[in-house]
N, C-alpha and C. Protein backbone atom coordinates (compact mmCIF):
# COMPACT_ATOMS: atom_id res chain seq x y z
N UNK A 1 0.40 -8.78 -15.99
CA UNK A 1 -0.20 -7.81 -15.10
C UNK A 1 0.85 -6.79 -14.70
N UNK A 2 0.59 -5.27 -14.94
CA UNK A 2 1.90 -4.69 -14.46
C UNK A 2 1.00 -3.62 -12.87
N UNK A 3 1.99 -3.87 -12.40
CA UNK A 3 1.65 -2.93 -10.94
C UNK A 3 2.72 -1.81 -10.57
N UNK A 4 1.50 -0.62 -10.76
CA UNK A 4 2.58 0.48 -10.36
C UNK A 4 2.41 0.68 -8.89
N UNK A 5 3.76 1.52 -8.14
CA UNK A 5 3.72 1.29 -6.44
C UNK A 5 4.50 3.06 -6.71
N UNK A 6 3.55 3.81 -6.10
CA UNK A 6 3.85 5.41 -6.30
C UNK A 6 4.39 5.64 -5.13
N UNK A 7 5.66 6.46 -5.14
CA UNK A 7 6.70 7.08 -4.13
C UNK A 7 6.48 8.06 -3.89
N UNK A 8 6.60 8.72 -2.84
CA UNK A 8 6.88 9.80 -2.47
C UNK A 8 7.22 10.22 -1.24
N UNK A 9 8.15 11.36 -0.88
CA UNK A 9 9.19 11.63 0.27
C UNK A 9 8.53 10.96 1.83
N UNK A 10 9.88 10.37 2.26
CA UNK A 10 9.04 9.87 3.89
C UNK A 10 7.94 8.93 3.21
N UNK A 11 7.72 8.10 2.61
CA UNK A 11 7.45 6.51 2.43
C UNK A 11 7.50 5.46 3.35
N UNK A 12 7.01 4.56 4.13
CA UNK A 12 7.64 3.52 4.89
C UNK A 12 8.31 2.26 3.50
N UNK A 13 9.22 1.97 4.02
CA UNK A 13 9.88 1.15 2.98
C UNK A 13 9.06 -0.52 2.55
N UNK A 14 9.04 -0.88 4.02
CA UNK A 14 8.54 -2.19 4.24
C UNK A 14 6.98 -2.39 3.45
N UNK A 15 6.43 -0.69 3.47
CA UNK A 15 4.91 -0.46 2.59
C UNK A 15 5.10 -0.42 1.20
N UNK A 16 6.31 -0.22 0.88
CA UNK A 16 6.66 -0.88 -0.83
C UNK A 16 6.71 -1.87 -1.02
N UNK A 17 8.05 -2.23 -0.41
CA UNK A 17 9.12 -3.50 -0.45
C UNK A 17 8.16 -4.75 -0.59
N UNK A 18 7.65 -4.46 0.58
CA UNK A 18 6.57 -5.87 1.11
C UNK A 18 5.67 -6.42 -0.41
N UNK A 19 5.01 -5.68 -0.58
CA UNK A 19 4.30 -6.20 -1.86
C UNK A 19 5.05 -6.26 -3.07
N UNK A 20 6.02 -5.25 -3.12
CA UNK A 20 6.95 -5.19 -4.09
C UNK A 20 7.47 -6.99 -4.31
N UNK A 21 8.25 -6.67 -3.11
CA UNK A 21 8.47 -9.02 -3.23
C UNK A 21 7.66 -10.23 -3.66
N UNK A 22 6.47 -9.55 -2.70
CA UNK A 22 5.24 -11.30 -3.19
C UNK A 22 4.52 -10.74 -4.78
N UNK A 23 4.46 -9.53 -5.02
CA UNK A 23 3.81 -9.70 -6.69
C UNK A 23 4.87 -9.62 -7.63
N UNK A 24 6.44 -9.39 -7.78
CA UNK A 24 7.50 -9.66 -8.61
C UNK A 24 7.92 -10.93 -8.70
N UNK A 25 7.80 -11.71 -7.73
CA UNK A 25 8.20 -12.96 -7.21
C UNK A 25 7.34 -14.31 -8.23
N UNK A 26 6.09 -13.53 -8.48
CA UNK A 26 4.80 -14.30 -9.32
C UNK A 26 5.06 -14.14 -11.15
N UNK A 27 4.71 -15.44 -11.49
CA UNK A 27 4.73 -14.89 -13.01
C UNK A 27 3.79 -14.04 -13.63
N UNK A 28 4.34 -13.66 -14.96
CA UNK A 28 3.41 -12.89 -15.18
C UNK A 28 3.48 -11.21 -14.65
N UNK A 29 3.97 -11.09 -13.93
CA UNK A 29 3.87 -9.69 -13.26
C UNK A 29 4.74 -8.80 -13.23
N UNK A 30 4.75 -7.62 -13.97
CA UNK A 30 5.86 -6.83 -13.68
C UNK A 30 5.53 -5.26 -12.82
N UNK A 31 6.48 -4.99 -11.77
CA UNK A 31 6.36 -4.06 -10.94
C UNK A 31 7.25 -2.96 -11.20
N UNK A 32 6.36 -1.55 -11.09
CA UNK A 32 7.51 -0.32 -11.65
C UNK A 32 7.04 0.53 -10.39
N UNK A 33 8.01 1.35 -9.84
CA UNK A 33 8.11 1.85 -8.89
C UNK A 33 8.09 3.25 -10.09
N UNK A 34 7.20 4.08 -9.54
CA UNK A 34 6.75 5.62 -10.60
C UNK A 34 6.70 6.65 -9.24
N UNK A 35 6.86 7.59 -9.90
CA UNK A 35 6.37 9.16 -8.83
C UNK A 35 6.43 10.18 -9.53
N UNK A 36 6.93 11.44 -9.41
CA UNK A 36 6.07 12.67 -10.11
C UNK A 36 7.10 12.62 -10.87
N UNK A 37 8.31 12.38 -11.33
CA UNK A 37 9.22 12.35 -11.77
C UNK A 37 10.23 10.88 -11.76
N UNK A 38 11.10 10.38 -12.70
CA UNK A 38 11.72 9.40 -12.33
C UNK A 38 12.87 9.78 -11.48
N UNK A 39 13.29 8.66 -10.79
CA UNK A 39 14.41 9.30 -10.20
C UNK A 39 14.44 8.69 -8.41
N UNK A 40 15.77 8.63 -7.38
CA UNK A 40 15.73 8.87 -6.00
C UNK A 40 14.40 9.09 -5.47
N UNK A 41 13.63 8.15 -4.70
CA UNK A 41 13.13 8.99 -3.33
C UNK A 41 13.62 8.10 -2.34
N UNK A 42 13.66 8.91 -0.95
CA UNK A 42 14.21 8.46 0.22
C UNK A 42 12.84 7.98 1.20
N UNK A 43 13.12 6.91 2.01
CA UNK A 43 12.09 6.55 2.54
C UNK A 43 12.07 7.54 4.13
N UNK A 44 11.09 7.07 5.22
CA UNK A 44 10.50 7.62 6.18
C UNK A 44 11.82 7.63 7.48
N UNK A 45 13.13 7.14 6.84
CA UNK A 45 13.97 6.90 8.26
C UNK A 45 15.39 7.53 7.48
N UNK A 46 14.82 8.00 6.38
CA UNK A 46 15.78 8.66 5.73
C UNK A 46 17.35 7.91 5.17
N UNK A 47 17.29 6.68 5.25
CA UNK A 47 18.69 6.05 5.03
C UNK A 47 18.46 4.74 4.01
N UNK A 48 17.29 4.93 3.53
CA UNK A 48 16.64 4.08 2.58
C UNK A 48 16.32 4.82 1.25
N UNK A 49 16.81 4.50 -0.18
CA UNK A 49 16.15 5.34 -1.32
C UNK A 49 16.29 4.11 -2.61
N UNK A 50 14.44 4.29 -3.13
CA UNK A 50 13.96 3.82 -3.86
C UNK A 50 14.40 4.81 -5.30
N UNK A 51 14.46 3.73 -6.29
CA UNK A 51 14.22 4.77 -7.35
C UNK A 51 13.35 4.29 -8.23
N UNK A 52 12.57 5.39 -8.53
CA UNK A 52 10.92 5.68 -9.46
C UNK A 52 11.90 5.38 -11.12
N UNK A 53 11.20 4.56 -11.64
CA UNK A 53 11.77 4.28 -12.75
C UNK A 53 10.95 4.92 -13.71
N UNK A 54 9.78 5.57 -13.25
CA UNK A 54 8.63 6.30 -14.26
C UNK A 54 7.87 7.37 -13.75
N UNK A 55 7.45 7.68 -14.52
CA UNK A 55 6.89 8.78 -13.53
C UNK A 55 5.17 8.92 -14.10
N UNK A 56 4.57 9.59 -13.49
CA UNK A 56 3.08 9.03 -13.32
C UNK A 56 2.42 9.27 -14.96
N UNK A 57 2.99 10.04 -15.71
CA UNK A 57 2.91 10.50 -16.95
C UNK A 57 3.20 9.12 -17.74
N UNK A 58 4.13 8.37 -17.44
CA UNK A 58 4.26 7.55 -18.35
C UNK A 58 4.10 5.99 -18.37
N UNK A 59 3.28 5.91 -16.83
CA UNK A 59 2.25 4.83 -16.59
C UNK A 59 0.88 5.13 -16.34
N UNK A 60 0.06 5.78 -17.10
CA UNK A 60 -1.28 5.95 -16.63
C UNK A 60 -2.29 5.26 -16.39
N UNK A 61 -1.64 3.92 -17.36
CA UNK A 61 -3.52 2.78 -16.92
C UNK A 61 -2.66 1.49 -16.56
N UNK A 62 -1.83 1.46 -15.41
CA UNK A 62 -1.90 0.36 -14.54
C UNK A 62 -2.62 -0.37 -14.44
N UNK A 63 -2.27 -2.05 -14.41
CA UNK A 63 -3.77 -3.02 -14.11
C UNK A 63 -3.88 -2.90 -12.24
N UNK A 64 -2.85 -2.74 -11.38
CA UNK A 64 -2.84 -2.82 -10.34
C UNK A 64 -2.14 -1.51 -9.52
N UNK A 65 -2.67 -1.01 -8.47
CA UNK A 65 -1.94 -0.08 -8.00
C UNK A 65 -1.94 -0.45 -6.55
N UNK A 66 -0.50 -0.05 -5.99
CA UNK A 66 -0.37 -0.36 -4.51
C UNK A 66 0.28 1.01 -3.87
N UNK A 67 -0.49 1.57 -3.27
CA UNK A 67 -0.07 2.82 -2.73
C UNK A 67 0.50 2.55 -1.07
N UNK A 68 1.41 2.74 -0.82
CA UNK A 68 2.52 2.45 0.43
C UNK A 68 1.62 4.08 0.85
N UNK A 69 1.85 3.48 2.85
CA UNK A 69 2.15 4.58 3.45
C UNK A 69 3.41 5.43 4.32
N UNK A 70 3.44 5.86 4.98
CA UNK A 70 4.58 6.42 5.91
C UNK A 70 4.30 7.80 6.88
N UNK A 71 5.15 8.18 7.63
CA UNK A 71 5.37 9.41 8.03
C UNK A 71 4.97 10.41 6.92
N UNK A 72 5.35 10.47 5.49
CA UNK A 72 5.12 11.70 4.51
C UNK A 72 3.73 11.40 4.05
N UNK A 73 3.12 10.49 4.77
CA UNK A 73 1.20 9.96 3.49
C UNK A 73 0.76 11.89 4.05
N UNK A 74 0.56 12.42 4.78
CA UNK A 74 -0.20 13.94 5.27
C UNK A 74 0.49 14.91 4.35
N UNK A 75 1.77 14.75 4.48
CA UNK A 75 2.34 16.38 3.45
C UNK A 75 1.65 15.55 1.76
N UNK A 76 2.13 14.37 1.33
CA UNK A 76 1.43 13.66 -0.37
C UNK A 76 0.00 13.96 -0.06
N UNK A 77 -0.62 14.17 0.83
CA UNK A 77 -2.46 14.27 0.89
C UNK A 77 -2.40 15.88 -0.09
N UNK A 78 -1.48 16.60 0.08
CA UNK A 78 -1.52 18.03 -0.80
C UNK A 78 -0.70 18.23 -2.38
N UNK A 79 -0.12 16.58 -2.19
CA UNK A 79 0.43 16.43 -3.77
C UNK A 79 -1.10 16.22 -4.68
N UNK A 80 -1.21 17.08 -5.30
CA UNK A 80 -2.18 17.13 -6.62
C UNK A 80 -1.89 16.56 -7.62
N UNK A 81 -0.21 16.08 -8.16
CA UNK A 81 -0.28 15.14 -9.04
C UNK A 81 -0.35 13.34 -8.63
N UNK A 82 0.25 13.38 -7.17
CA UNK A 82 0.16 12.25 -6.86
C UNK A 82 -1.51 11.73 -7.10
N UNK A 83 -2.09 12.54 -5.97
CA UNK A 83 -3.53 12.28 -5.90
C UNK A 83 -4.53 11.90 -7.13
N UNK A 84 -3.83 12.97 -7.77
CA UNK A 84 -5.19 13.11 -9.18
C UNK A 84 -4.26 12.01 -9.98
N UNK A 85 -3.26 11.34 -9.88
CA UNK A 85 -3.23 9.92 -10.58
C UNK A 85 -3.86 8.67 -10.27
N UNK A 86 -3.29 8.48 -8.76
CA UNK A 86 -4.50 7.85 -8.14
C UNK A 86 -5.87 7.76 -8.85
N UNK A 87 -6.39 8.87 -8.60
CA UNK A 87 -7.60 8.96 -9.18
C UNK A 87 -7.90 8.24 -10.36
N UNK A 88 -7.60 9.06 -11.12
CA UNK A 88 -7.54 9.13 -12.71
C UNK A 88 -7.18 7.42 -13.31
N UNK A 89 -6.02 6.45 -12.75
CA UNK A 89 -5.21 5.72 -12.55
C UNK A 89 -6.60 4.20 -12.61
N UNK A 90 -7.24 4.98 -11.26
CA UNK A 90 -7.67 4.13 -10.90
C UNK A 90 -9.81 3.77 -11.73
N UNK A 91 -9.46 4.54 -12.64
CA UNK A 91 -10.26 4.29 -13.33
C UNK A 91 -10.55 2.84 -14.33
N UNK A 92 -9.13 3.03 -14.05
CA UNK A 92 -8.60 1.76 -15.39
C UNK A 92 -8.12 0.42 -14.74
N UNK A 93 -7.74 0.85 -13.72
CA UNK A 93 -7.23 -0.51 -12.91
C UNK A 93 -8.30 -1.64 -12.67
N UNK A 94 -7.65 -2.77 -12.83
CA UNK A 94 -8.03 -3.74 -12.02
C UNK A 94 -8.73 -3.59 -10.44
N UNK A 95 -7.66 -3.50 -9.89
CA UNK A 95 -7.50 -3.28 -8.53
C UNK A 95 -6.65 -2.22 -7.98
N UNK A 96 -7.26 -1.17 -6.99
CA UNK A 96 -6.52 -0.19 -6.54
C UNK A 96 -6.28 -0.23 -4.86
N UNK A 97 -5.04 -0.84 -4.58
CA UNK A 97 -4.75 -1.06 -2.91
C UNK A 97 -3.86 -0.32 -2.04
N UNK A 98 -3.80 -0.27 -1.26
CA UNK A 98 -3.34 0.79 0.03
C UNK A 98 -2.50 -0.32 0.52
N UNK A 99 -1.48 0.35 1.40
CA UNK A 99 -0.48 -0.07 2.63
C UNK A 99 -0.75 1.08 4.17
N UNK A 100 -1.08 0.22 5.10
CA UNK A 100 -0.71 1.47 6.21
C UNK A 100 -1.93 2.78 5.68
N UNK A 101 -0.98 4.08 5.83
CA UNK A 101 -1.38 5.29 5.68
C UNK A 101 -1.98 5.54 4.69
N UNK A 102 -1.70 4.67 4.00
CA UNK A 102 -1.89 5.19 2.13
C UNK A 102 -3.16 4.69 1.99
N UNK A 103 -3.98 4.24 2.54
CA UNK A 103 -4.99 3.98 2.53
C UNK A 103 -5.81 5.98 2.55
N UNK A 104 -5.22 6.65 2.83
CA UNK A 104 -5.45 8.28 3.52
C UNK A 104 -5.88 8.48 2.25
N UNK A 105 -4.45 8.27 1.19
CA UNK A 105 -4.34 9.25 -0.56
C UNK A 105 -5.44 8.35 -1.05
N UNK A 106 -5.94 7.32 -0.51
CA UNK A 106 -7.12 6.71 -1.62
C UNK A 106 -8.32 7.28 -1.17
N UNK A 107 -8.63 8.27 0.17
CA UNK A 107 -9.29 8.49 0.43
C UNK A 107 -9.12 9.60 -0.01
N UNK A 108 -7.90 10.48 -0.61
CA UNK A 108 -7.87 11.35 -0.78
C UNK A 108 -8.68 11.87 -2.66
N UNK A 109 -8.07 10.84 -3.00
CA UNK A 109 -8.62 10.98 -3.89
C UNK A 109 -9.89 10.36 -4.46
N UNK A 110 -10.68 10.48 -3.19
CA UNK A 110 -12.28 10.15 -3.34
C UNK A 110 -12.81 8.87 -3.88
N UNK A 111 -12.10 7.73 -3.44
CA UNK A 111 -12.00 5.78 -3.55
C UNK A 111 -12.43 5.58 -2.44
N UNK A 112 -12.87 5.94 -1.62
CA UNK A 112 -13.38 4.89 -0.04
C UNK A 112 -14.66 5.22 -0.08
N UNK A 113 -15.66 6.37 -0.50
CA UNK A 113 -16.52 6.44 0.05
C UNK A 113 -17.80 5.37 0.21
N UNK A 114 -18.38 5.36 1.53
CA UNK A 114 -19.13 4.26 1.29
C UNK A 114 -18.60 2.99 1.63
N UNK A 115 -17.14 2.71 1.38
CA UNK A 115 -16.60 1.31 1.33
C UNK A 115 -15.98 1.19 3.12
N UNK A 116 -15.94 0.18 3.10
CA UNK A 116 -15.07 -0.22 4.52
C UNK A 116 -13.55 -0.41 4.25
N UNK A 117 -12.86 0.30 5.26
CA UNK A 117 -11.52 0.05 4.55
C UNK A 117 -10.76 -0.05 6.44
N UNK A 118 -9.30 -0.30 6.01
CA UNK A 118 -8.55 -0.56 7.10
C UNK A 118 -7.13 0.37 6.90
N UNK A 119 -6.70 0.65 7.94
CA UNK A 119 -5.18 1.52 8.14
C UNK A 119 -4.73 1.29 9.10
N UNK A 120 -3.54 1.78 9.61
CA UNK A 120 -3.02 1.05 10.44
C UNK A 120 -3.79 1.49 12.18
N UNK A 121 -3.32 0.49 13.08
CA UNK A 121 -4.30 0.74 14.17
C UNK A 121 -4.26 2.39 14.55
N UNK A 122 -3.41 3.24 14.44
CA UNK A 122 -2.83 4.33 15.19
C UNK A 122 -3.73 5.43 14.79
N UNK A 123 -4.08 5.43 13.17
CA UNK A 123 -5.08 6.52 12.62
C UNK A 123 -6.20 6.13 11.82
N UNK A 124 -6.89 4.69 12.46
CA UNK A 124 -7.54 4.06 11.88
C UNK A 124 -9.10 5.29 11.40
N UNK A 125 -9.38 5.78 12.39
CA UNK A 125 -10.28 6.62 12.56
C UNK A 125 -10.51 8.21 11.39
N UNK A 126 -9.17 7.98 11.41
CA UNK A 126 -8.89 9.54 10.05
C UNK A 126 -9.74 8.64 8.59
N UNK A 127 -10.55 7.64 8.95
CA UNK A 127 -10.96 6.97 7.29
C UNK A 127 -11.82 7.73 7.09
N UNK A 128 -12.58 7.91 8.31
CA UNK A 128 -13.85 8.12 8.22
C UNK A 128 -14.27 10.13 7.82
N UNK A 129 -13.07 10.79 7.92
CA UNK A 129 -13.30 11.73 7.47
C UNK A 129 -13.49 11.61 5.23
N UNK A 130 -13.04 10.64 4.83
CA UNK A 130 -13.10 10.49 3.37
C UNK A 130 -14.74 9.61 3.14
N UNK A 131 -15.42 9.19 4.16
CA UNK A 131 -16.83 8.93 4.17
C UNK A 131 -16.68 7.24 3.98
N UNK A 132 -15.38 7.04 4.57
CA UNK A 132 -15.16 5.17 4.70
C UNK A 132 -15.80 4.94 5.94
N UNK A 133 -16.10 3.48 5.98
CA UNK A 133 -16.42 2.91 7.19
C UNK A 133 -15.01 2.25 7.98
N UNK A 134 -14.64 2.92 9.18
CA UNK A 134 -12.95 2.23 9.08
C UNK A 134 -13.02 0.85 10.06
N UNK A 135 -12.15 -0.41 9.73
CA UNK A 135 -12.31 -1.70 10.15
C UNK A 135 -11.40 -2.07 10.16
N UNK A 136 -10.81 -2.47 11.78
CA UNK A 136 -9.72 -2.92 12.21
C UNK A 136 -9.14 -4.61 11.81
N UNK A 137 -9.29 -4.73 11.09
CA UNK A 137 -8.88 -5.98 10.21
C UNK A 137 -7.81 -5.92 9.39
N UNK A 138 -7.01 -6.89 9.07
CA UNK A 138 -5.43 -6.95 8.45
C UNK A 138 -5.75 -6.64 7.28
N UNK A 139 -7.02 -7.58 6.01
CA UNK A 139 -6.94 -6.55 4.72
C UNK A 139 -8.62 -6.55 4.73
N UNK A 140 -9.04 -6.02 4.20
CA UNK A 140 -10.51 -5.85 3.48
C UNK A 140 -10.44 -5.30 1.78
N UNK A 141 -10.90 -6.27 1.51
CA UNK A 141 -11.75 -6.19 -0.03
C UNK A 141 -13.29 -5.65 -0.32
N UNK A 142 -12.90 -4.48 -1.04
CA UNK A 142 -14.25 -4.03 -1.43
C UNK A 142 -14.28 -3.99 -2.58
N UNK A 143 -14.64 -4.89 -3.78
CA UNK A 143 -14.87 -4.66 -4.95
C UNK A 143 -13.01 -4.56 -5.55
N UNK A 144 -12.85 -3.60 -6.17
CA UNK A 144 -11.68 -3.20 -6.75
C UNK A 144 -10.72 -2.63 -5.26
N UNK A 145 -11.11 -2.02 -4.44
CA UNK A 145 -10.19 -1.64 -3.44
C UNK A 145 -9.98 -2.51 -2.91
N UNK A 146 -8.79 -2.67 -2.08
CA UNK A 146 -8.20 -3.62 -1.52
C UNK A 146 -7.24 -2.64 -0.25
N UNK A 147 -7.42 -2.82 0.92
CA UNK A 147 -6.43 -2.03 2.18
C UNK A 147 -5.97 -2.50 3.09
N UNK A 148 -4.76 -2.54 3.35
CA UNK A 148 -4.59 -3.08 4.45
C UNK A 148 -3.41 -2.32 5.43
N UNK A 149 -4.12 -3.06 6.86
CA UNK A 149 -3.49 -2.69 8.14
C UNK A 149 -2.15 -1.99 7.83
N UNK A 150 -1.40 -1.99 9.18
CA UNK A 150 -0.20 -1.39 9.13
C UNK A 150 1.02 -2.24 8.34
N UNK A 151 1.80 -1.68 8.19
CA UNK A 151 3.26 -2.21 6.96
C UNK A 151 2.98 -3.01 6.86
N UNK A 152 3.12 -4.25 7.51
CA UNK A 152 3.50 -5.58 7.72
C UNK A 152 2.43 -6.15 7.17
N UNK A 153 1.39 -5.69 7.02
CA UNK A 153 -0.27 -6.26 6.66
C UNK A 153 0.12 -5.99 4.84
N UNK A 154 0.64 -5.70 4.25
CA UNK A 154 0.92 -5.28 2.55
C UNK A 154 1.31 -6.42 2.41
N UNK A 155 1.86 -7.52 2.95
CA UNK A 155 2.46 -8.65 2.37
C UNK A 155 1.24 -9.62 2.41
N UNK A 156 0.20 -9.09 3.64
CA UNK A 156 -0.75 -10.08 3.44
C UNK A 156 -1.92 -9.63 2.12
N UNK A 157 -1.53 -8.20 2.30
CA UNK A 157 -2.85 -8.23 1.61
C UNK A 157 -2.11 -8.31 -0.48
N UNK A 158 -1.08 -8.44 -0.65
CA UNK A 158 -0.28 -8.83 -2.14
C UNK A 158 -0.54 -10.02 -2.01
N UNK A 159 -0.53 -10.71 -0.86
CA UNK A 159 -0.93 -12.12 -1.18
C UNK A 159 -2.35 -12.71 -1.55
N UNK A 160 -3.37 -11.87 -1.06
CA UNK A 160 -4.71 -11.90 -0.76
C UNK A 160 -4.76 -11.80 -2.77
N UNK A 161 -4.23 -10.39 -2.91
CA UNK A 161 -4.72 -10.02 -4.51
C UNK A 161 -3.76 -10.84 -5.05
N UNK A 162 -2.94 -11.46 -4.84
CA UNK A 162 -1.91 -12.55 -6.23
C UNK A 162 -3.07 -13.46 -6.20
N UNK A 163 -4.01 -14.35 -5.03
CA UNK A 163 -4.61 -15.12 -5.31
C UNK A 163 -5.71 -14.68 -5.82
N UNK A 164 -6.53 -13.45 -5.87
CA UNK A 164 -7.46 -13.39 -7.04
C UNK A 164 -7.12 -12.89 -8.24
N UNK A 165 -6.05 -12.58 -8.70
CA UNK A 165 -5.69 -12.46 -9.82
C UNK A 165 -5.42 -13.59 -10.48
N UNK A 166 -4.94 -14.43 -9.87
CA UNK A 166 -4.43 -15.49 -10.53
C UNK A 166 -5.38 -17.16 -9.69
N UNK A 167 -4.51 -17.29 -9.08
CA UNK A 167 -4.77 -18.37 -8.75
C UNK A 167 -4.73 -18.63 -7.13
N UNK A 168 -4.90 -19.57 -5.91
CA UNK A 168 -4.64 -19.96 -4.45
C UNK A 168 -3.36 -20.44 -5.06
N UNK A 169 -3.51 -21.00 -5.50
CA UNK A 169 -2.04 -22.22 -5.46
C UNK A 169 -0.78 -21.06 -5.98
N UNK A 170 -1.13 -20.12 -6.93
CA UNK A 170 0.00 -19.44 -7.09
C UNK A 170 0.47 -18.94 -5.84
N UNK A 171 -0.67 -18.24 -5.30
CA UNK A 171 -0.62 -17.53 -4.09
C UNK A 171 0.73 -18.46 -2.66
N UNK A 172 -0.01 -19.37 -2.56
CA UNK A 172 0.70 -20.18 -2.07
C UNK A 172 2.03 -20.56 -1.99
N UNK A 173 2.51 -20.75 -3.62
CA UNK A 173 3.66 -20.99 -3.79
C UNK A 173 4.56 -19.76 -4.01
N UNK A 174 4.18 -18.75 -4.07
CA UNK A 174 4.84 -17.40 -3.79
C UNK A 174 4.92 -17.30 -2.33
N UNK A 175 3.97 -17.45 -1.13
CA UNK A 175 4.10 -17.76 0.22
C UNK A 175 5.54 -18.60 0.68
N UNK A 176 5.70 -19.50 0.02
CA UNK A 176 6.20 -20.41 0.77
C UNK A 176 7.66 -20.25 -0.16
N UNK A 177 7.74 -19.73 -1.20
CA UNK A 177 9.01 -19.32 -1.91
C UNK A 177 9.95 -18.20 -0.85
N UNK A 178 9.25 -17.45 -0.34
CA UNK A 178 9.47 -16.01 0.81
C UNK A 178 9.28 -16.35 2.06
N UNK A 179 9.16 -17.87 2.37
CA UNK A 179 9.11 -18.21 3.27
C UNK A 179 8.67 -17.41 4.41
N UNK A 180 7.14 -16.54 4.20
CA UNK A 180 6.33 -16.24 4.67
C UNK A 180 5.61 -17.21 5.87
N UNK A 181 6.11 -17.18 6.80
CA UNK A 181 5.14 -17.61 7.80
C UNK A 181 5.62 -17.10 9.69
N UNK A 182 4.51 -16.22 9.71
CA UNK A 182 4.99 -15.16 10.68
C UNK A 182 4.66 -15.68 11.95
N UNK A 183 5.61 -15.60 12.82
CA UNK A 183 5.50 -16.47 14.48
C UNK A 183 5.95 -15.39 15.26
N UNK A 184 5.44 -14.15 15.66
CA UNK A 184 6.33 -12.96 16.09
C UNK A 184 6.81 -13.02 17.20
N UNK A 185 7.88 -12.96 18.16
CA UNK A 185 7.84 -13.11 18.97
C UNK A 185 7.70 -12.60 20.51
N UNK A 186 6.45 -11.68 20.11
CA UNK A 186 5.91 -11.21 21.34
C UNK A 186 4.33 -11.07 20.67
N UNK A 187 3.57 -11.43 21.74
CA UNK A 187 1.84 -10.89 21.08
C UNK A 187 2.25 -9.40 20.95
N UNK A 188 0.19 -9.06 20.30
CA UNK A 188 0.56 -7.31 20.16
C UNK A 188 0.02 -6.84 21.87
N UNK A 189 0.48 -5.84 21.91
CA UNK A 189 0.38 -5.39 23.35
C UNK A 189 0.17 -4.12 23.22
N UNK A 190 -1.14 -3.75 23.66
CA UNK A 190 -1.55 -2.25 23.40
C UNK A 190 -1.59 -1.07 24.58
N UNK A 191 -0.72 -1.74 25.40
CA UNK A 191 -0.45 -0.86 26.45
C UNK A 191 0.82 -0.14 26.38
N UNK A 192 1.55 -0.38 25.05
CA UNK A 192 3.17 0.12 24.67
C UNK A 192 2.58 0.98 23.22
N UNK A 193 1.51 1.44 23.09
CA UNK A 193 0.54 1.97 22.28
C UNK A 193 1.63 3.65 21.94
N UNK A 194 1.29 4.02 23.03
CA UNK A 194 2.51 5.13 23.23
C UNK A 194 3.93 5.27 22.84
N UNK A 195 4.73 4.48 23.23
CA UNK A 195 6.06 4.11 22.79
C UNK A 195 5.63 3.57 21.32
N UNK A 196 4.91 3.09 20.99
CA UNK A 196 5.04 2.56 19.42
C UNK A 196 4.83 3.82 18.88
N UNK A 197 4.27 4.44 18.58
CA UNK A 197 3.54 6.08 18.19
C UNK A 197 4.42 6.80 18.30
N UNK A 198 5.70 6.51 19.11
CA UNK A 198 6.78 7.62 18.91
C UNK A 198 7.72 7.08 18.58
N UNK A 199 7.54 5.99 18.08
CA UNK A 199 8.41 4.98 16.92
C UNK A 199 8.04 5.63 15.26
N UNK A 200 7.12 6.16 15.26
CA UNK A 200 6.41 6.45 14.23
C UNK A 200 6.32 7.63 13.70
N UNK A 201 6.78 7.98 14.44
CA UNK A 201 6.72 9.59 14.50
C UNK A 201 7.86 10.48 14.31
């Protein structure tokens, strides 16, 4: 199974990384980090840089796609090659999934409509301009789409798709290899709603 994970400027890292780990980690699977060009991109805090080993030209029919979001998902909503790969991309795929924001470019490129999808709590509501139903839940599966919540939700939802691609038990034992098991130590608290948002920003 190969999974491409498309870059572009101002990325959140953890919206790569995260799935990047639990589906490389699995057999069988190889992961290529692509963007409009090969080469450097820098993530959303600027002191982080991925490099695109391909560029969208020379992965076109991905079985899996995982689109990360960040601070830059609004300026990529006007990348036309990003988008129209997506698109195009996702004709052929297996499965086409979101992180965070990036759930936006799947809307951008006309994949939600109709479907229920999730983003992170902060712009959950921007779904519904692409004609999604938006649902505050960690991942949702619709058919071939797959989205989930904010950063931290990409590890659940790579785990969600390793187990229908393959197997629970793979799933599992990729879990417990990454010693995945999250005890955070504070609940979420939505009265620091504000201060988080200018964490983000």
């Amino acid at each position: 199974m190969h999974v491409a994970i498309p870059l572009y400027p101002d990325f959140t890292a953890l919206d790569a990384v995260g799935p990047y780990t639990v589906l490389a980690f699995a057999p069988g699977v190889t992961v290529t980090f692509v963007a409009g060009e090969a080469g450097p991109v820098t993530d959303d805090q600027g002191t982080l840089t991925l490099t695109a080993t391909a560029g969208y030209a020379d992965l076109p029919r991905p079985d899996v796609i995982v689109v990360p979001g960040g601070i830059g998902t609004f300026a990529a909503l006007e990348d036309r090659a990003l988008v129209d790969w997506i698109r195009t991309a996702h004709e052929h795929a297996r499965w086409t999934t979101s992180v965070c924001s990036g759930a936006l470019l799947l809307g951008a490129a006309g994949l939600l409509g109709g479907l229920k999808a999730t983003t992170h709590w902060a712009i959950l509501d921007h779904l519904s301009r692409y004609g999604a139903e938006p649902v505050g839940e960690r991942v949702v599966t619709q058919g071939r789409i797959v989205t989930a919540a904010g950063v931290s939700a990409g590890i659940d939802m790579a785990l969600t798709l390793l187990a229908a691609a393959s197997d629970e038990e793979t799933a599992r034992a990729v879990q417990l290899a990454i010693e995945y098991d999250p005890r955070p130590p504070f609940p979420m608290d939505r009265t620091l709603a504000e201060k988080a948002i200018g964490l983000l920003v």
